[in-house]
C-alpha atoms as a PDB file:
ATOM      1  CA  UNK A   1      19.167  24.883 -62.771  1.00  0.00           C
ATOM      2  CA  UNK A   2      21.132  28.069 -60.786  1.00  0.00           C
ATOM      3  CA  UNK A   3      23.948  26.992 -58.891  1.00  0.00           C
ATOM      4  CA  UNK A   4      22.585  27.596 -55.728  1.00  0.00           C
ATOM      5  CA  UNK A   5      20.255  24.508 -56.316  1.00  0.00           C
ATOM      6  CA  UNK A   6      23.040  22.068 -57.471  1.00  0.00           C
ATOM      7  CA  UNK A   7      24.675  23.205 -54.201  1.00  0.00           C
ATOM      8  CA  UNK A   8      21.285  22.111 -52.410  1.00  0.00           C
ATOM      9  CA  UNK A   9      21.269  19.138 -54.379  1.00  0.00           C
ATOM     10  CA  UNK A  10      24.674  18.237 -53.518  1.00  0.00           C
ATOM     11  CA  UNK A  11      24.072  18.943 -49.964  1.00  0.00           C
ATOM     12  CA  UNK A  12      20.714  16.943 -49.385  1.00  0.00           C
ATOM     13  CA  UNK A  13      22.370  13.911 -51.164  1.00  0.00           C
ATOM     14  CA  UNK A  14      25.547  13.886 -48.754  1.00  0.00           C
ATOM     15  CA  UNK A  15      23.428  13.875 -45.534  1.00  0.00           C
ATOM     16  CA  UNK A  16      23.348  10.429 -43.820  1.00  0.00           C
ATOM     17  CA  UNK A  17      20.180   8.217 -43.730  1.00  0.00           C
ATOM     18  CA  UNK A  18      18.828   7.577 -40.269  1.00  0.00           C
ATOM     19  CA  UNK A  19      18.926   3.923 -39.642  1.00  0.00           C
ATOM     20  CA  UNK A  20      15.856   1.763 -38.964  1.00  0.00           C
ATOM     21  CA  UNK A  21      15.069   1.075 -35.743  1.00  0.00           C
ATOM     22  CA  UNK A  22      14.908  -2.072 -34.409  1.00  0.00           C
ATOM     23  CA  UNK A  23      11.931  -4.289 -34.467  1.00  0.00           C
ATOM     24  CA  UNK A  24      11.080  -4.359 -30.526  1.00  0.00           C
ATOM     25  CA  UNK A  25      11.626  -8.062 -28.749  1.00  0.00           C
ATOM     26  CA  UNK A  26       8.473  -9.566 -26.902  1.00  0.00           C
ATOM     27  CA  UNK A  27       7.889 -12.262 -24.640  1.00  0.00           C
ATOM     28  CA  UNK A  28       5.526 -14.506 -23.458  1.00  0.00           C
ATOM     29  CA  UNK A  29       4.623 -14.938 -19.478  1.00  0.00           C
ATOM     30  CA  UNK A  30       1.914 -16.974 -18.002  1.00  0.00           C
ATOM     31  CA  UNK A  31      -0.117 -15.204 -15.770  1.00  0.00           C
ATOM     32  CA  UNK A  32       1.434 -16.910 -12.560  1.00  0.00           C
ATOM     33  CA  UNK A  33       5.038 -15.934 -14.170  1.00  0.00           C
ATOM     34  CA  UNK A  34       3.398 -11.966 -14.702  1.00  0.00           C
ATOM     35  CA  UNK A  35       2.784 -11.880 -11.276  1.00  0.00           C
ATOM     36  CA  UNK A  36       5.463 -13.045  -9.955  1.00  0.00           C
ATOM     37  CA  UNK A  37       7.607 -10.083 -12.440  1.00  0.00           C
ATOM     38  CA  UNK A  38       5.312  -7.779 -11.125  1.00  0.00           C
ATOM     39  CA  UNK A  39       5.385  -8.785  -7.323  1.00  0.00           C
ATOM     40  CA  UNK A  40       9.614  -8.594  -7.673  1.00  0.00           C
ATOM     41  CA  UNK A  41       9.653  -5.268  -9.598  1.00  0.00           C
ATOM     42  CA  UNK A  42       7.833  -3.311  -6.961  1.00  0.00           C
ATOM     43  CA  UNK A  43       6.331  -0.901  -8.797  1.00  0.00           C
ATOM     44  CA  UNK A  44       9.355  -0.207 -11.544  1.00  0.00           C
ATOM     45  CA  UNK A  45       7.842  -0.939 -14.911  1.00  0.00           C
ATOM     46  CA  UNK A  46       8.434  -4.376 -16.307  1.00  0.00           C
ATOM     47  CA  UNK A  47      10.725  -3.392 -19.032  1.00  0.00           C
ATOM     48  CA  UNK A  48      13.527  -1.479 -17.059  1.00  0.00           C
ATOM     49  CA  UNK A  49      13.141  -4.482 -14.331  1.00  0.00           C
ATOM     50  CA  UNK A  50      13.808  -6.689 -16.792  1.00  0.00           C
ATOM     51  CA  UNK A  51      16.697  -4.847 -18.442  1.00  0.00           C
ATOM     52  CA  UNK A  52      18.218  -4.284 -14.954  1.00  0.00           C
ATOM     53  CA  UNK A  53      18.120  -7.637 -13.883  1.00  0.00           C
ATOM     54  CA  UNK A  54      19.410  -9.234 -17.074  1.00  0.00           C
ATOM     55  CA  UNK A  55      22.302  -6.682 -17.641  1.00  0.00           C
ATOM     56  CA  UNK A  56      23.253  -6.420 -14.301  1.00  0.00           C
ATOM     57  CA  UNK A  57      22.438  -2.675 -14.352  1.00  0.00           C
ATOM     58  CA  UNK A  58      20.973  -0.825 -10.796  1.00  0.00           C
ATOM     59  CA  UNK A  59      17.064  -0.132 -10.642  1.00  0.00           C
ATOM     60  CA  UNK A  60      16.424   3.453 -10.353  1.00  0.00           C
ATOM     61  CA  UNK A  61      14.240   4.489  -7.536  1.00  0.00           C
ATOM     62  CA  UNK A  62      10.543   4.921  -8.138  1.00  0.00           C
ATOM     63  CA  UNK A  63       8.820   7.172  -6.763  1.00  0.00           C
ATOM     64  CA  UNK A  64       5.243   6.187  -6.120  1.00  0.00           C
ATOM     65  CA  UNK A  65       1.813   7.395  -5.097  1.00  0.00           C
ATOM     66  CA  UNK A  66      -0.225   6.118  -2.494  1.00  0.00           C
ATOM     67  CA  UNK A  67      -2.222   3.394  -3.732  1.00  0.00           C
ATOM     68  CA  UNK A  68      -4.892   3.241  -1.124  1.00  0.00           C
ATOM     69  CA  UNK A  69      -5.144   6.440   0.800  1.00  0.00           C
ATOM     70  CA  UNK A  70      -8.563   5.825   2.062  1.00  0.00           C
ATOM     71  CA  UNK A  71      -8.373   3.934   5.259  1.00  0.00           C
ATOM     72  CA  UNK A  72     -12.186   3.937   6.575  1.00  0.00           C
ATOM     73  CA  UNK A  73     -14.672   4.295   3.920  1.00  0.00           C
ATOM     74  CA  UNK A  74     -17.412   4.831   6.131  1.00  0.00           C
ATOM     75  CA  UNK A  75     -16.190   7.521   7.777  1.00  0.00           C
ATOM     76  CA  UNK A  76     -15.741   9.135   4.131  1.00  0.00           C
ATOM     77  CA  UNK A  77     -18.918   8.852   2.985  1.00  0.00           C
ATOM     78  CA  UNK A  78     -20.307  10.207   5.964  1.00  0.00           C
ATOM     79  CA  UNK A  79     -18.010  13.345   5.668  1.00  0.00           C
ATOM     80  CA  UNK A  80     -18.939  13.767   1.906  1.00  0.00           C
ATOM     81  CA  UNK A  81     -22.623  13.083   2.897  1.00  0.00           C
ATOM     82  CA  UNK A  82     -22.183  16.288   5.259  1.00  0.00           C
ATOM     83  CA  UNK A  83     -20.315  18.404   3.079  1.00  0.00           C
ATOM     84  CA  UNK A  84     -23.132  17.416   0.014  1.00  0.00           C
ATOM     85  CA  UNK A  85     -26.163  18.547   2.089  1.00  0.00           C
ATOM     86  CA  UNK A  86     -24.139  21.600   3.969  1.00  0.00           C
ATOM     87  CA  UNK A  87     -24.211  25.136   1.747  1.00  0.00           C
ATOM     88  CA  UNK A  88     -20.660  25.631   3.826  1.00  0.00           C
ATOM     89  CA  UNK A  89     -19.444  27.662  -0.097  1.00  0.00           C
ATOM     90  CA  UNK A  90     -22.336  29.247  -0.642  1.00  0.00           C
ATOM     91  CA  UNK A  91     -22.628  30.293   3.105  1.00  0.00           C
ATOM     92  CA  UNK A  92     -18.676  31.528   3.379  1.00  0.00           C
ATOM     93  CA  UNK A  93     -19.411  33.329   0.061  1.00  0.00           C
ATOM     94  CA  UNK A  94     -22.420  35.383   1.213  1.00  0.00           C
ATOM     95  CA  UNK A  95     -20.518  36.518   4.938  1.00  0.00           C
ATOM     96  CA  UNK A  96     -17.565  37.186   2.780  1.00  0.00           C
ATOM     97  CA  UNK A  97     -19.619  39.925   0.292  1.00  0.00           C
ATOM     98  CA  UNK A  98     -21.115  40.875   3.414  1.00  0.00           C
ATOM     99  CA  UNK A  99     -17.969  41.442   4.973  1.00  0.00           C
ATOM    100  CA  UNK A 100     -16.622  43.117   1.800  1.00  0.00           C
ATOM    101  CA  UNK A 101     -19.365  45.817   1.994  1.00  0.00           C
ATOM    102  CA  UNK A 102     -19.695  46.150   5.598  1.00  0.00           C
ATOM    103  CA  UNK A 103     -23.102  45.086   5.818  1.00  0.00           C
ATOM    104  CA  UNK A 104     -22.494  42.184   8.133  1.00  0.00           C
ATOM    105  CA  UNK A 105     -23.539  43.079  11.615  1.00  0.00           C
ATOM    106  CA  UNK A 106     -21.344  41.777  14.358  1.00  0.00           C
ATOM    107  CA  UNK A 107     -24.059  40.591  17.355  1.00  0.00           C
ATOM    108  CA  UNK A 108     -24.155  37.974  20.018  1.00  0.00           C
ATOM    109  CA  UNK A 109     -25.503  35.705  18.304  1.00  0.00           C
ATOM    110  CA  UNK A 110     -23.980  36.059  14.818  1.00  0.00           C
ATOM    111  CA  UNK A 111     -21.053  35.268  16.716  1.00  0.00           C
ATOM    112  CA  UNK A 112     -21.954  32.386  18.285  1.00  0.00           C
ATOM    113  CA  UNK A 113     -23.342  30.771  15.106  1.00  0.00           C
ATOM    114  CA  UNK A 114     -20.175  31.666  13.549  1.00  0.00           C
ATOM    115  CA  UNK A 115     -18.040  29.746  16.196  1.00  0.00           C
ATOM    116  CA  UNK A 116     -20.357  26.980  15.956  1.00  0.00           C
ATOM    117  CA  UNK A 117     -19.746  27.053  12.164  1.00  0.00           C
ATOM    118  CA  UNK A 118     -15.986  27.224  12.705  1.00  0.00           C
ATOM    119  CA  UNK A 119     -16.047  23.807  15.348  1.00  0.00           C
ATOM    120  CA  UNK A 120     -18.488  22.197  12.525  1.00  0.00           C
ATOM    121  CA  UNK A 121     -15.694  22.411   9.809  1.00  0.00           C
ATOM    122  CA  UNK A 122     -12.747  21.507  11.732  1.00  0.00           C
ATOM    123  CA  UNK A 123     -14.574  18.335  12.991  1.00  0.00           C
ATOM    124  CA  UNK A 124     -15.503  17.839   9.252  1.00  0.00           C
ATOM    125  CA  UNK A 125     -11.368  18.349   8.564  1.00  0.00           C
ATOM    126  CA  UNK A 126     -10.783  15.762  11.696  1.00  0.00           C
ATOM    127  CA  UNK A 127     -13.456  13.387  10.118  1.00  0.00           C
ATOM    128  CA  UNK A 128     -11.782  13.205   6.647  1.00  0.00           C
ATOM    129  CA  UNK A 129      -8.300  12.797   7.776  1.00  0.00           C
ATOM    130  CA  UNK A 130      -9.433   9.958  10.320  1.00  0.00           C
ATOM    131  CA  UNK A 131     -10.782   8.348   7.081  1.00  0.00           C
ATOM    132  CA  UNK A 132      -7.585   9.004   5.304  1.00  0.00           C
ATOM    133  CA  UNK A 133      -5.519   7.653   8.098  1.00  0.00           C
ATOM    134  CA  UNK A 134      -4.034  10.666   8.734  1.00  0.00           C
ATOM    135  CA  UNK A 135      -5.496  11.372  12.185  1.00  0.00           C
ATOM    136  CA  UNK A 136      -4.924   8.694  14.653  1.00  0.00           C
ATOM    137  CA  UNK A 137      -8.131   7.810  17.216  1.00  0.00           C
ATOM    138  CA  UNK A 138      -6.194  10.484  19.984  1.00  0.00           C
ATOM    139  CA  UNK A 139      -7.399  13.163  17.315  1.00  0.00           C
ATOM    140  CA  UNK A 140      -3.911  14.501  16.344  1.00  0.00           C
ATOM    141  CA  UNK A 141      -2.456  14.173  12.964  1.00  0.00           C
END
């Protein structure tokens, strides 16, 4: 054996173990006692509530997502219902080529149907947020 693996040796023996973690402590709720934790912790996971309140420790803020954006579900589905049996991507896909290679003649009526197109979308937009309770009934966000 060389001396540069005795030093290795000698080395690898003199590092310090890593101690065992400790086995994890569990308890037992009843379901009324689960919800009640849960109700009180607000959304802050069980275990740091629990921690908190037993060491006396403050609850860190949690930031949270909302849990029920969608305030009319009919009004939804009839959005998505309008958007499944438009072709609005196809449609905006085909005027913007057309655009792109100048084939897209500008006439009277082109530009009508266009503006009609434009009022269809943004009445789609109003629909959706009015179902996400975004837009109040006065039709401003």
């Amino acid at each position: 054996m060389s001396i540069s693996e005795r030093e290795f040796n000698a080395v690898a023996a003199a590092k310090p173990k890593k101690k065992k973690r400790e086995a994890p402590f569990s308890l037992r709720f009843s379901f009324e006692q689960m919800a009640l934790l849960q109700s009180a912790a607000n959304g802050v996971p069980l275990g740091a509530y629990i921690k908190a309140k037993l060491f006396d420790e403050p609850l860190e803020k949690v930031r949270r997502r909302n849990t029920n954006p969608v305030k009319d579900h009919e009004a939804l589905g009839r959005v998505l219902g309008e958007l499944g049996k438009s072709r609005l991507s196809q449609n905006l896909n085909q005027l913007a080529r057309a655009t792109n290679t100048g084939a897209l003649p500008v006439s009277p009526e082109l530009e009508a149907e266009l503006r009609q197109a434009c009022e269809d979308v943004k009445a789609l937009r109003e629909e959706l947020l009015r179902a996400l309770g975004s837009l109040s009934d006065g039709g401003k966000p």
